[in-house]
Protein backbone atom coordinates (compact mmCIF):
# COMPACT_ATOMS: atom_id res chain seq x y z
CA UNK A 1 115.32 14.95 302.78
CA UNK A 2 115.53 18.56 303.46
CA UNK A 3 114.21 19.92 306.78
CA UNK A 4 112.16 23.60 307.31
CA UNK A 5 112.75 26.13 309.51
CA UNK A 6 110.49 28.70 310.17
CA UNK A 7 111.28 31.54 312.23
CA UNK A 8 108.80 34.18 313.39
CA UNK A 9 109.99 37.86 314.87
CA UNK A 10 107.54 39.90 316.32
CA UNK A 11 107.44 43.57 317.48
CA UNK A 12 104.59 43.55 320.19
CA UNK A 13 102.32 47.09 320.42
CA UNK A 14 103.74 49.38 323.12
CA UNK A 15 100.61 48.95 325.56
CA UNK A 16 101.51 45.13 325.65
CA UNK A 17 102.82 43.98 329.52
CA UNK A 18 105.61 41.90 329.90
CA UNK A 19 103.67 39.09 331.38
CA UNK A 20 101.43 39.05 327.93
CA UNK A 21 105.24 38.67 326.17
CA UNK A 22 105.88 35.93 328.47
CA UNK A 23 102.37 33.94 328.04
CA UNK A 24 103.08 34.81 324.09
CA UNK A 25 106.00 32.56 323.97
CA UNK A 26 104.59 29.85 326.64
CA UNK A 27 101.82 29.53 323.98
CA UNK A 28 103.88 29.35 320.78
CA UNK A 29 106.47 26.43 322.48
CA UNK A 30 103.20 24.17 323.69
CA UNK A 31 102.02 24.32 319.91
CA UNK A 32 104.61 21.54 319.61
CA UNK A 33 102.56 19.69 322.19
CA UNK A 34 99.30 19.60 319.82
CA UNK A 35 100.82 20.11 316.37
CA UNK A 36 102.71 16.55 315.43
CA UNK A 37 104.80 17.99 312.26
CA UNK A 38 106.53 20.32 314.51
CA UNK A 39 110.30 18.34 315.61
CA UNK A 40 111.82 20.84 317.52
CA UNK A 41 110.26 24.79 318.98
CA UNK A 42 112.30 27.16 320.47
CA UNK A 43 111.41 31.16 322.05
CA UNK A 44 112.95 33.91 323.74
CA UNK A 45 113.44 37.34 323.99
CA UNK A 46 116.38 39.26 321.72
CA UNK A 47 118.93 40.35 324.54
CA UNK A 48 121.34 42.79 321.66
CA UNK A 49 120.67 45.71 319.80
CA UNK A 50 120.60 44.41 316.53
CA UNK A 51 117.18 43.26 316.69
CA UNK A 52 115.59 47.02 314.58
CA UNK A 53 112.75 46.66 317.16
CA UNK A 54 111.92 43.07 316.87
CA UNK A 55 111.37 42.27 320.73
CA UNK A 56 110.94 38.12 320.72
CA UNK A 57 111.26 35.49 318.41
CA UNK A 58 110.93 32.14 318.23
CA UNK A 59 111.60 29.01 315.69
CA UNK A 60 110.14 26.00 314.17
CA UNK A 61 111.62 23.13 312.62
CA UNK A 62 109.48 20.43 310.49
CA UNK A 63 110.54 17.78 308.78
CA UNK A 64 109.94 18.69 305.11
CA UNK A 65 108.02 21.50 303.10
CA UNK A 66 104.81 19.87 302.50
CA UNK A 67 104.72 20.46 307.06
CA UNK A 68 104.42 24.32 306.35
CA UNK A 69 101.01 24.26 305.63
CA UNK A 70 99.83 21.76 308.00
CA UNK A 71 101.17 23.65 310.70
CA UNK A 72 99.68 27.14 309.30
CA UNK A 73 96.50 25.93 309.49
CA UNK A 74 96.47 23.50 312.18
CA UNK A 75 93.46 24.57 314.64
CA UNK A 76 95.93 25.26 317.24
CA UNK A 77 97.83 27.57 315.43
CA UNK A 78 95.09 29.21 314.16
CA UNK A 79 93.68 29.37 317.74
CA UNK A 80 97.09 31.15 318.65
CA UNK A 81 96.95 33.62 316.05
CA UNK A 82 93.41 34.79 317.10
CA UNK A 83 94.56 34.83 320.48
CA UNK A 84 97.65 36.96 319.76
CA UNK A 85 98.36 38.55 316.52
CA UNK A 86 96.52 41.78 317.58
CA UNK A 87 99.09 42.29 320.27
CA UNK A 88 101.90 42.51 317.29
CA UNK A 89 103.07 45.30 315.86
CA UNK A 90 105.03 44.00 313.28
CA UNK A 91 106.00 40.44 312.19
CA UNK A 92 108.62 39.26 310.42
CA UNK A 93 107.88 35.75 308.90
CA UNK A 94 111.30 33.84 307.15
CA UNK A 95 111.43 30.20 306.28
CA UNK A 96 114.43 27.97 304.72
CA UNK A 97 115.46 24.59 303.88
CA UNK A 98 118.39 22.92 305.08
């Protein structure tokens, strides 16, 4: 069976502190602690200049397809988006099956 990968980059607003960057990605790697679908969560911040903007990212992997929904509206990820996606300026969503 074919796993999913889901990979998020954001471009936070300008008035966001680094701290709030840091507690962003804190938050999104303990949604693997409360949302059972996700196998493996990894963050950072992008350290080239390839990244057109897009300040941190991070990546999801579940185990099949039917997962992405389940974790899109699992309370806790709906409690992170609530908490965060007003501090985004821009976010670039991409998922694929390997």
């Amino acid at each position: 069976m074919k796993k999913v990968v889901h990979i998020v980059l954001v471009k936070f607003k300008p008035e966001i502190t680094k701290e709030a960057k840091e507690k962003t990605i804190e938050d999104v790697l303990a949604l693997k602690e409360t949302i059972p679908q996700i196998t493996i969560a990894s963050a950072g911040k992008n350290f080239t200049d390839r990244g057109k903007g897009y300040e941190y990212g991070w990546v999801v992997e579940l185990e099949k397809k039917e997962d992405l929904p389940v974790y899109a509206n699992h309370q806790s990820h709906l409690d992170f988006l609530s908490k965060y996606k007003s501090t985004f300026e821009d976010v670039l969503a991409f998922d694929y099956e390997f």
